[in-house]
N, C-alpha and C. Protein backbone atom coordinates (compact mmCIF):
# COMPACT_ATOMS: atom_id res chain seq x y z
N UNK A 1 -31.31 19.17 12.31
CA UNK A 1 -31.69 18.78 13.65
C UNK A 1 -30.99 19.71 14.62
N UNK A 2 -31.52 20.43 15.56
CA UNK A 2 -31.07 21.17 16.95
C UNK A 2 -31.77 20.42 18.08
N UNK A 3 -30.72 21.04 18.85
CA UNK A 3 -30.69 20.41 20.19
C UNK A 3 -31.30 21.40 21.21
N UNK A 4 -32.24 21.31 21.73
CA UNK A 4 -33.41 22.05 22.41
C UNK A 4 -32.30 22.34 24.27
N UNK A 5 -32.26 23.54 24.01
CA UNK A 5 -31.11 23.94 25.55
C UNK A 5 -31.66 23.95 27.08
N UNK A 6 -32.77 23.89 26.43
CA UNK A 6 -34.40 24.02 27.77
C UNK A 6 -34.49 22.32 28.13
N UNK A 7 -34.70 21.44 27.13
CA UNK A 7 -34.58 20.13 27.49
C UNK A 7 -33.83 18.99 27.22
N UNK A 8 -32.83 19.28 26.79
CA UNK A 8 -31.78 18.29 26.16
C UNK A 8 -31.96 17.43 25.05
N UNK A 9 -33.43 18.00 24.44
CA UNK A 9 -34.03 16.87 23.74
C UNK A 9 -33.54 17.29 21.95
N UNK A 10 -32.94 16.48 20.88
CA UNK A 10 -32.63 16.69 20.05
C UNK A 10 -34.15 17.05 19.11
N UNK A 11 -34.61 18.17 18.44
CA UNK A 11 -35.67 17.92 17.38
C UNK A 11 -35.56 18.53 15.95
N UNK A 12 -35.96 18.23 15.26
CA UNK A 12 -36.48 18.25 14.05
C UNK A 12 -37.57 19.09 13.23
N UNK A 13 -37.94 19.76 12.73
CA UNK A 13 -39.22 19.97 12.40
C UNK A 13 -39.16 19.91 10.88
N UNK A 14 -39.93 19.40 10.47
CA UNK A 14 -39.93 19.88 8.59
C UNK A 14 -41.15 20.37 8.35
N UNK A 15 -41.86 21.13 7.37
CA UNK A 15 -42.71 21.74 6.82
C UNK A 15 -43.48 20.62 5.81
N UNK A 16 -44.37 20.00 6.07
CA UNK A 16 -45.09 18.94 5.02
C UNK A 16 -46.62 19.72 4.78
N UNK A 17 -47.42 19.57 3.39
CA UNK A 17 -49.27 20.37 3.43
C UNK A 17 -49.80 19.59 4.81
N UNK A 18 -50.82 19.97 4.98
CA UNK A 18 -51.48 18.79 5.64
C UNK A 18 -51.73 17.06 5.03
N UNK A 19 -52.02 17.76 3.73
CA UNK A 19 -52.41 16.54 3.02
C UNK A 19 -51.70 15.53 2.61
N UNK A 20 -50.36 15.74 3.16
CA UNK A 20 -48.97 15.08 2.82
C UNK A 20 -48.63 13.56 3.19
N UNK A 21 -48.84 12.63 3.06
CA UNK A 21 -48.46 11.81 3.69
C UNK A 21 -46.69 11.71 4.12
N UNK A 22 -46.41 11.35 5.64
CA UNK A 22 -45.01 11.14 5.65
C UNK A 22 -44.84 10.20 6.71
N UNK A 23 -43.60 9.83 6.66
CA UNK A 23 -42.91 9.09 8.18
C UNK A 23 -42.00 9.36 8.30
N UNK A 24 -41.68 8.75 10.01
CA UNK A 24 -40.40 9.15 10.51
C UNK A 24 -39.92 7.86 10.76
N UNK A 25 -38.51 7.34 10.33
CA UNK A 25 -37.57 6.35 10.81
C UNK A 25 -36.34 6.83 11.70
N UNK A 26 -36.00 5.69 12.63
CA UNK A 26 -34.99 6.04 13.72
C UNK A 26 -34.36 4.60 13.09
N UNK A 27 -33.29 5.01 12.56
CA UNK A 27 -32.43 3.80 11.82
C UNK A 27 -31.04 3.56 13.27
N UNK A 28 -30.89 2.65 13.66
CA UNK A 28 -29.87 2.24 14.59
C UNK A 28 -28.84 0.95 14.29
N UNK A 29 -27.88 1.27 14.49
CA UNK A 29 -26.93 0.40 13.79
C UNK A 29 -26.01 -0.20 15.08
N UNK A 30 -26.13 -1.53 15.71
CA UNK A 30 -25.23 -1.87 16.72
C UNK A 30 -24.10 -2.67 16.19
N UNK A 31 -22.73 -2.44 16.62
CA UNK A 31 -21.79 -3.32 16.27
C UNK A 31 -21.17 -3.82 17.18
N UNK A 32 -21.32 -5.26 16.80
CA UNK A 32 -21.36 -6.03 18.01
C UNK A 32 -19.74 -5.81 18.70
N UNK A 33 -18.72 -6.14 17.40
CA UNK A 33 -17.28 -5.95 18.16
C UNK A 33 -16.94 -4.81 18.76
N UNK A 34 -17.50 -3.50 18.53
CA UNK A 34 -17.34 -2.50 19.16
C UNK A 34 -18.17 -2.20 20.15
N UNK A 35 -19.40 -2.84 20.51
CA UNK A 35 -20.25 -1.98 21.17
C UNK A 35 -20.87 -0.81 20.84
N UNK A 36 -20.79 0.36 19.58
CA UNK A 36 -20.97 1.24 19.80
C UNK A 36 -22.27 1.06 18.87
N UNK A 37 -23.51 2.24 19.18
CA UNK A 37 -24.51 2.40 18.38
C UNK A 37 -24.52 3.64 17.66
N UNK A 38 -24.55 3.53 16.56
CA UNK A 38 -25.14 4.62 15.31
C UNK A 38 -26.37 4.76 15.00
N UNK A 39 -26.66 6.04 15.30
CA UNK A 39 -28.22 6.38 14.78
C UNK A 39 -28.13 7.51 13.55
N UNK A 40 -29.38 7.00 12.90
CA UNK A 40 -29.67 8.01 11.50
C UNK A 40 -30.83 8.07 11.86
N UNK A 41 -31.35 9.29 11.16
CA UNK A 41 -32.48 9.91 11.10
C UNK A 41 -33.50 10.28 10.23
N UNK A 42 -34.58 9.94 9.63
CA UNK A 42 -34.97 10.05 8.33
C UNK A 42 -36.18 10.32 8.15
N UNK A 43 -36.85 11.55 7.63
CA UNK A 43 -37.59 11.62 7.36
C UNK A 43 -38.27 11.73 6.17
N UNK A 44 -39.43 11.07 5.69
CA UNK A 44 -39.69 10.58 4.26
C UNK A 44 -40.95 11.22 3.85
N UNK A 45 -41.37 12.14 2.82
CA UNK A 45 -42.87 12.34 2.88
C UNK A 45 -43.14 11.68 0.72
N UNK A 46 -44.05 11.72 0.22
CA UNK A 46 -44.36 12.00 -1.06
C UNK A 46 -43.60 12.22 -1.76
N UNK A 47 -42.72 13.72 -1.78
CA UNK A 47 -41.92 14.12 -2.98
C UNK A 47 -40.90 14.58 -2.61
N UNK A 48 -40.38 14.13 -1.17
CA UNK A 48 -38.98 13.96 -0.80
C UNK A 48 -38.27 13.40 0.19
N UNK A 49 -36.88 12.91 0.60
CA UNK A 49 -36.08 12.51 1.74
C UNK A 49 -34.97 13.25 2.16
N UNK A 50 -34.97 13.00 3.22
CA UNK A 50 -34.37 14.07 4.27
C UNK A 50 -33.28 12.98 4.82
N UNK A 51 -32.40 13.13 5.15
CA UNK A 51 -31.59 11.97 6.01
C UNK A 51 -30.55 12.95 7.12
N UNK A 52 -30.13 12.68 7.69
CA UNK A 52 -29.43 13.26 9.11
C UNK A 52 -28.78 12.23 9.86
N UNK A 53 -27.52 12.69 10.04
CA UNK A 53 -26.90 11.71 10.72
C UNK A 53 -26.50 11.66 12.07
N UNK A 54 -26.65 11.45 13.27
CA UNK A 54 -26.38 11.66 14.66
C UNK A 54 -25.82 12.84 14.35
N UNK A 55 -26.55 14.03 15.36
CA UNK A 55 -26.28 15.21 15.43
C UNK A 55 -25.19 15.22 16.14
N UNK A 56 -24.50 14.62 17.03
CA UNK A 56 -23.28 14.67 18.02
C UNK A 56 -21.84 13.88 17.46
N UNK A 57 -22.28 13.51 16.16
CA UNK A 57 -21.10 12.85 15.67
C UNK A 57 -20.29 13.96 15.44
N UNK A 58 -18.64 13.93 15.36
CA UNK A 58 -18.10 15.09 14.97
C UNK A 58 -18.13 14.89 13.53
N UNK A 59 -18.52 16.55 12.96
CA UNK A 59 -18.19 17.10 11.45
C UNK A 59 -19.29 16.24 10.88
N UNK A 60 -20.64 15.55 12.30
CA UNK A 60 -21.57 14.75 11.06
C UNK A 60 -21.31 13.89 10.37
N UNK A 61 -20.24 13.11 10.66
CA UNK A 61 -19.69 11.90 9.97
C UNK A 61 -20.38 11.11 10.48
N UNK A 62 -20.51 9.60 9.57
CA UNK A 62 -20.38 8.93 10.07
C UNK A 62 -19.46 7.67 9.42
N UNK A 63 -18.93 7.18 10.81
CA UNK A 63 -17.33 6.63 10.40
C UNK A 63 -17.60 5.53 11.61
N UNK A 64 -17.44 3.94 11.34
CA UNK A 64 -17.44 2.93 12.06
C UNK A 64 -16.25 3.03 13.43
N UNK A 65 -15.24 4.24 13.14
CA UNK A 65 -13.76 4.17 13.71
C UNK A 65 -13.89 5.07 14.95
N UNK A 66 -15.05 5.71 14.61
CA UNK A 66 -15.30 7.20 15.77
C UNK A 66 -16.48 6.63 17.09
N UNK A 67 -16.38 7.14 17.83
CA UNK A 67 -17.53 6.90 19.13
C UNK A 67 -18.00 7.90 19.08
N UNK A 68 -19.18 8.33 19.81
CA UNK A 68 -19.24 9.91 20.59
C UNK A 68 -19.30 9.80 22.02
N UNK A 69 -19.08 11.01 22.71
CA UNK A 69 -18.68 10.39 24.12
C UNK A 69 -19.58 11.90 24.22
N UNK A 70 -20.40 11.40 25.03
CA UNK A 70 -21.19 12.26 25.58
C UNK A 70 -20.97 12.80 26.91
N UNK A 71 -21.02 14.44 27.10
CA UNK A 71 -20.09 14.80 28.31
C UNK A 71 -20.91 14.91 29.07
N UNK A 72 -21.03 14.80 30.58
CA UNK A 72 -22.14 14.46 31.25
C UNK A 72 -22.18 15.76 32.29
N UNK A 73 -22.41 16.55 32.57
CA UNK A 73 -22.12 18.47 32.80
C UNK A 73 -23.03 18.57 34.17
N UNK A 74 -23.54 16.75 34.41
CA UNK A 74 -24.42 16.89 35.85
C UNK A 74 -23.16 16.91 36.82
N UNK A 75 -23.44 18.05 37.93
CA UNK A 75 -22.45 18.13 39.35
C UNK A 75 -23.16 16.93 39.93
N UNK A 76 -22.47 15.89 40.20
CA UNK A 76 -23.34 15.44 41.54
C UNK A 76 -22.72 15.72 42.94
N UNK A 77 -23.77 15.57 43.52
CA UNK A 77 -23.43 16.26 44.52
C UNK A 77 -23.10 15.36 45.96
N UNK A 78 -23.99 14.06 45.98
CA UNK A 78 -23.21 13.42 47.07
C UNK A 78 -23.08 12.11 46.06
N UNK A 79 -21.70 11.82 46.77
CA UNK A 79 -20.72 10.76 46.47
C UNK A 79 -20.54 9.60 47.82
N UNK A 80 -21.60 9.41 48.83
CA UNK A 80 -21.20 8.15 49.85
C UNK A 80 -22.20 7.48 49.52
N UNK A 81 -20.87 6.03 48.97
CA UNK A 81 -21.57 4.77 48.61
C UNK A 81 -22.23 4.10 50.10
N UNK A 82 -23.56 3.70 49.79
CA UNK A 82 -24.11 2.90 50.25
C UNK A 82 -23.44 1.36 50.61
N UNK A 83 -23.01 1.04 51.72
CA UNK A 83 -22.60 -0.51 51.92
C UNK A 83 -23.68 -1.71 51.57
N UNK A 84 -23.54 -2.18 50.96
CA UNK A 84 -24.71 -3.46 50.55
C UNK A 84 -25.18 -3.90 51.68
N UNK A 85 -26.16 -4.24 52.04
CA UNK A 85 -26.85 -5.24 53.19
C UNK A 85 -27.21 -6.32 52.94
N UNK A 86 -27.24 -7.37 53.73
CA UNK A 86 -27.63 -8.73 53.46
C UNK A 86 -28.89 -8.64 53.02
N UNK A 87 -29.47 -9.84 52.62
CA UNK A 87 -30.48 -9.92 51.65
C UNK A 87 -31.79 -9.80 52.64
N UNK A 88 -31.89 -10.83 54.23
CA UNK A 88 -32.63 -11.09 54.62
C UNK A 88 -32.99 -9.20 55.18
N UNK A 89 -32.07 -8.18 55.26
CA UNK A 89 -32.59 -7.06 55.64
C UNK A 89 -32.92 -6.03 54.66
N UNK A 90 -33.43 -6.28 53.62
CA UNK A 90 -33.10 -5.53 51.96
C UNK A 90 -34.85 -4.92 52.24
N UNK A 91 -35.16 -3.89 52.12
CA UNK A 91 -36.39 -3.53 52.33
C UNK A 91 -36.43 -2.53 50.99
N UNK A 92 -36.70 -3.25 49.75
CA UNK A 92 -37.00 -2.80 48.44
C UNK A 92 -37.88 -2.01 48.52
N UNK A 93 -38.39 -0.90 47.81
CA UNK A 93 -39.54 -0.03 47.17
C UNK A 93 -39.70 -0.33 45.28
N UNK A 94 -40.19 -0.76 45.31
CA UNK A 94 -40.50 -1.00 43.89
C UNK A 94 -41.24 0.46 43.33
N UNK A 95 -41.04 1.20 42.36
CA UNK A 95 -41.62 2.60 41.99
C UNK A 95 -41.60 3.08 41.19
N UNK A 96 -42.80 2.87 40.37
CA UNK A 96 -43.38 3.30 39.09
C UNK A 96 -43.81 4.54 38.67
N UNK A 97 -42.93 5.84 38.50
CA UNK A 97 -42.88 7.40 38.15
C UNK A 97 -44.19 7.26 37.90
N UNK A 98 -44.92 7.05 36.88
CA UNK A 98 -45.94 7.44 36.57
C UNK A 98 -47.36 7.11 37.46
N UNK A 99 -47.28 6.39 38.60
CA UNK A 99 -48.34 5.91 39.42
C UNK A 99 -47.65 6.42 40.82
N UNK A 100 -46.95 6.38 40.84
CA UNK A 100 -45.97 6.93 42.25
C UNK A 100 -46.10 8.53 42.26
N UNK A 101 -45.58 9.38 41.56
CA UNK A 101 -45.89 11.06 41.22
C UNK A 101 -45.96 11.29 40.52
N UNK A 102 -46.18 10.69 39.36
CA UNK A 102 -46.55 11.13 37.82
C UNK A 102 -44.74 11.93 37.24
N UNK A 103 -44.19 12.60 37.74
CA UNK A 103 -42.86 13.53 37.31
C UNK A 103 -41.71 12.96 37.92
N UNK A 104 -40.60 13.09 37.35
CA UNK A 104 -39.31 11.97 38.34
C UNK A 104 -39.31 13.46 39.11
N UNK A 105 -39.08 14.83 38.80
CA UNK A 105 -38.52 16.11 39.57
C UNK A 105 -39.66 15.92 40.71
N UNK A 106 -40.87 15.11 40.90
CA UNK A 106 -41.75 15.05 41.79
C UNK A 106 -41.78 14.46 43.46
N UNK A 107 -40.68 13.23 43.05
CA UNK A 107 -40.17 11.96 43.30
C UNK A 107 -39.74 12.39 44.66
N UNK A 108 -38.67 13.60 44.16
CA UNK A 108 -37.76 13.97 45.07
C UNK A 108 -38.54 14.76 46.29
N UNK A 109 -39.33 14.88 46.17
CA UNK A 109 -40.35 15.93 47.23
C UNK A 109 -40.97 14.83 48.13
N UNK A 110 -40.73 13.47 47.72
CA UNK A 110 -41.09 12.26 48.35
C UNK A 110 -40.50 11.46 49.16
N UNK A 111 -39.29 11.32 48.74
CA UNK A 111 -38.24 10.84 49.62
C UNK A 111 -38.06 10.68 51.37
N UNK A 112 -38.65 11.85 51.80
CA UNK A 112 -38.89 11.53 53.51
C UNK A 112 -39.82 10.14 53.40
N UNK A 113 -40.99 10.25 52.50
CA UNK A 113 -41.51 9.37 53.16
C UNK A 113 -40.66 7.69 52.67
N UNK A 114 -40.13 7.42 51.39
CA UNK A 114 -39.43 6.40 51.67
C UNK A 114 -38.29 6.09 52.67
N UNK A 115 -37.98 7.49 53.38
CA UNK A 115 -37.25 7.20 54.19
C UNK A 115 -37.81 6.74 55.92
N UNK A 116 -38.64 6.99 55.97
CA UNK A 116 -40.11 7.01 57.22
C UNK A 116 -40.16 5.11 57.20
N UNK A 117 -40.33 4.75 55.47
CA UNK A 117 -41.07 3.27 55.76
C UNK A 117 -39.82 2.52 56.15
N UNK A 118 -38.43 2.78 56.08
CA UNK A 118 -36.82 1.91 56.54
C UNK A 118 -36.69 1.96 55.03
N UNK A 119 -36.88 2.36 53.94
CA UNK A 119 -36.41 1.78 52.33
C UNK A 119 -35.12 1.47 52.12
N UNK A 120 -34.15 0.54 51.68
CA UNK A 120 -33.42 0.34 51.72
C UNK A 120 -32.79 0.75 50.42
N UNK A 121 -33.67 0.43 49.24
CA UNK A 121 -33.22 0.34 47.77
C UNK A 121 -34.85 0.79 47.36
N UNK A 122 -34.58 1.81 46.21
CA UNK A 122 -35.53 1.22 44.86
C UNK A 122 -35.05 0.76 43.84
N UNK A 123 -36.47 0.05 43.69
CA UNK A 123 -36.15 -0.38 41.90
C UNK A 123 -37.26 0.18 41.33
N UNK A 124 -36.46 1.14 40.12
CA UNK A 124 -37.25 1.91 39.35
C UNK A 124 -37.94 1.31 38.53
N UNK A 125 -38.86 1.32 38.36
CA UNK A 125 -39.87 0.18 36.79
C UNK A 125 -39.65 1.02 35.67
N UNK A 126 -39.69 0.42 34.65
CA UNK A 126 -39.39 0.76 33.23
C UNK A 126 -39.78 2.79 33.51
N UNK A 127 -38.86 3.19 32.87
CA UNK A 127 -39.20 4.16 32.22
C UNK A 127 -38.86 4.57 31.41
N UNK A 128 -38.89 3.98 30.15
CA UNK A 128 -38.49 4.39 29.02
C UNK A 128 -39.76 4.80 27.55
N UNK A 129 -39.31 5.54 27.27
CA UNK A 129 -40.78 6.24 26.24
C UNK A 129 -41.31 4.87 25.80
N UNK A 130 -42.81 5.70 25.79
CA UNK A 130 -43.53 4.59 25.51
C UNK A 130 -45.18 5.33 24.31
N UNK A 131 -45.25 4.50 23.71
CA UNK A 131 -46.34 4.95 23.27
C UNK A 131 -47.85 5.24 23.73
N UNK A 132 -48.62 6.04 23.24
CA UNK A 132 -49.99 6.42 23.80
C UNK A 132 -49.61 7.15 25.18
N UNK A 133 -50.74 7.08 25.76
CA UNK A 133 -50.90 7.99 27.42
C UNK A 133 -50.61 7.23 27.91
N UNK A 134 -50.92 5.87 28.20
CA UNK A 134 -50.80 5.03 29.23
C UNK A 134 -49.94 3.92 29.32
N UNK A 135 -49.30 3.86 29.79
CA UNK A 135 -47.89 2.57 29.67
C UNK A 135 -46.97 2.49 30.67
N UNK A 136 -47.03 1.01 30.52
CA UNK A 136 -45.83 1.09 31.79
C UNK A 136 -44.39 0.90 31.50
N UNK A 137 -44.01 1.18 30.39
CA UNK A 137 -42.36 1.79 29.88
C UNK A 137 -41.96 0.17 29.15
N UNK A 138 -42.78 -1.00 29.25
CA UNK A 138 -42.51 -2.29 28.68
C UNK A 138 -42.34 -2.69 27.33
N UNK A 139 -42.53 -1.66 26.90
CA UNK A 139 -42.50 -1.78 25.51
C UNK A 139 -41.16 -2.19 24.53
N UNK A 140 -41.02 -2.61 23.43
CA UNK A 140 -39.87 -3.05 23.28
C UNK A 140 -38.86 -1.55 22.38
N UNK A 141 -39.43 -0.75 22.69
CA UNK A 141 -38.81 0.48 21.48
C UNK A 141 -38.32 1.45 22.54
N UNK A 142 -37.68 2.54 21.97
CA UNK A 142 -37.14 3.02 22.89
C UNK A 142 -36.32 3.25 24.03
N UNK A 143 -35.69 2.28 23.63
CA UNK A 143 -34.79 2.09 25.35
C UNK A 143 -33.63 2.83 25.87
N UNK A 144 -33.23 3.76 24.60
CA UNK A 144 -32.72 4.88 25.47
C UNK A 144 -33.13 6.13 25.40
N UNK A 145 -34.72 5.87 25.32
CA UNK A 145 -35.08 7.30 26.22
C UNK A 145 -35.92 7.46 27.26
N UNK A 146 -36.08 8.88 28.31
CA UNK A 146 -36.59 8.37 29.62
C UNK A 146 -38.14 8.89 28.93
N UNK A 147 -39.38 8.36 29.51
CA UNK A 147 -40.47 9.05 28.83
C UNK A 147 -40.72 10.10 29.36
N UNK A 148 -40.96 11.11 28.09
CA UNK A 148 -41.18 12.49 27.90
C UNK A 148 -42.10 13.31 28.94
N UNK A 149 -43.02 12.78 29.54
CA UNK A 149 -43.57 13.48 30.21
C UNK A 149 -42.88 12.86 31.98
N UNK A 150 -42.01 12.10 32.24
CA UNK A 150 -41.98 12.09 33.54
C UNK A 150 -40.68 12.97 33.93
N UNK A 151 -39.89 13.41 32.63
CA UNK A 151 -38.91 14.25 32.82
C UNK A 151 -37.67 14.30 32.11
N UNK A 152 -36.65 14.36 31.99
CA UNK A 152 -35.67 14.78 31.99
C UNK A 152 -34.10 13.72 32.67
N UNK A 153 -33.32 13.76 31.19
CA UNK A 153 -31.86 12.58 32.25
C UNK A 153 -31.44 13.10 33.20
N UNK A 154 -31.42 14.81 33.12
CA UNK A 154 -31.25 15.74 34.25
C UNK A 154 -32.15 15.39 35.73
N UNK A 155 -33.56 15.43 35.30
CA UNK A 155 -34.65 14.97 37.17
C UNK A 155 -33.47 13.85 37.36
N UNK A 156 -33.56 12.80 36.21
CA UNK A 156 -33.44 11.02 36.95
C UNK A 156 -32.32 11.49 38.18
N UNK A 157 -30.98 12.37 37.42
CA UNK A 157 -29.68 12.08 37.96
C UNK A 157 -29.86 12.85 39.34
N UNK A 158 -30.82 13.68 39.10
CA UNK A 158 -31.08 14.43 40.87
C UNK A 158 -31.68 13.50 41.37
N UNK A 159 -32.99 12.83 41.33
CA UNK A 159 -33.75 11.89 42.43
C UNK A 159 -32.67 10.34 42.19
N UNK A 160 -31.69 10.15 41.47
CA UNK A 160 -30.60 9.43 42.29
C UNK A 160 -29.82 9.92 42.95
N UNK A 161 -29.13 11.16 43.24
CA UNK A 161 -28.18 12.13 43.72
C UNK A 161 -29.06 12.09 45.38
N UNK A 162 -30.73 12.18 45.14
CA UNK A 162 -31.12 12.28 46.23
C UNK A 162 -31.52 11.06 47.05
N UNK A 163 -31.54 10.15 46.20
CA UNK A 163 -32.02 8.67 46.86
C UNK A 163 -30.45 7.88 47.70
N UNK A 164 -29.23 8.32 46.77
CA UNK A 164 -28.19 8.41 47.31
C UNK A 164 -27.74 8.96 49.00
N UNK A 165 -28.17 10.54 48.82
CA UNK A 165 -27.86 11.38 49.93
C UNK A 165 -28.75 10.74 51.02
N UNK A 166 -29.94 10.20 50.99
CA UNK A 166 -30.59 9.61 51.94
C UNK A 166 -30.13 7.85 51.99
N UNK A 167 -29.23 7.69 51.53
CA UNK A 167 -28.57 5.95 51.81
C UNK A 167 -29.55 5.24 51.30
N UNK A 168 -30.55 5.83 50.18
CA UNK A 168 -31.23 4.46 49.39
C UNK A 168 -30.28 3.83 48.56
């Protein structure tokens, strides 16, 4: 497994005929006293198995005793917290990437105008991968990833960096 430098996205490829039957499992392991999740990786065809263990574990272990701590290499750029407002003045935007601009990096080219209507807050609707073309991120799989075509953990952390800088 490599880690794609263009999109942060971990992949895989194996070589199967066409005629091959195979699958892919995403094995996840939560422990409850620790909190931490372990993922394995497995791919299975006909006349063989492949297994892989979280590419970010160190030395590829895997060991109940270790975490991985993922380093987060986004600058952000503004840091002034928003003061909470009372409820009766809370002027929500509810906003669904994929019906709103289709791209989160899109989002951000948008922002005057949530700032035009008074927006106070959004709340982002699901976006987490989802199967087929069409979905609204509800699905029960996937929940830590953002879906593939609206972008990148990199867009999200800018169109919050920017929903921030404008006091959403």
């Amino acid at each position: 497994m490599e880690l794609n430098e263009d999109d942060g996205h971990w992949r895989v490829t194996v070589d199967t005929p066409d005629d091959e039957i195979y699958s892919f499992h995403l094995n996840l392991c939560f422990h409850f006293s620790s909190g931490i999740y372990h993922y394995q990786f497995k791919v299975v065809t006909e006349s063989w198995f492949e297994q892989e263990l979280e590419p970010a574990l160190p030395e590829n272990k895997y060991d109940e005793d270790k975490t991985v701590k993922v380093v987060d290499e986004y600058e952000w750029k503004y840091d002034n917290h928003v003061p909470l407002v009372l409820n009766e003045n809370l002027i929500i935007y509810e906003l669904h990437i994929g019906d709103f601009e289709d791209k989160i990096a899109n989002v951000t080219a948008k922002v005057d105008y949530l700032v035009k209507l008074d927006v106070i807050a959004v709340e982002i609707m699901p976006i987490n991968e989802f199967l087929g073309h069409i979905g609204w991120g509800y699905t029960p799989r996937y929940h830590f990833a953002i879906q593939s075509t609206y972008g990148t953990t990199a867009d999200m952390k800018e169109i919050l960096d920017t929903f921030n800088w404008n006091r959403i």
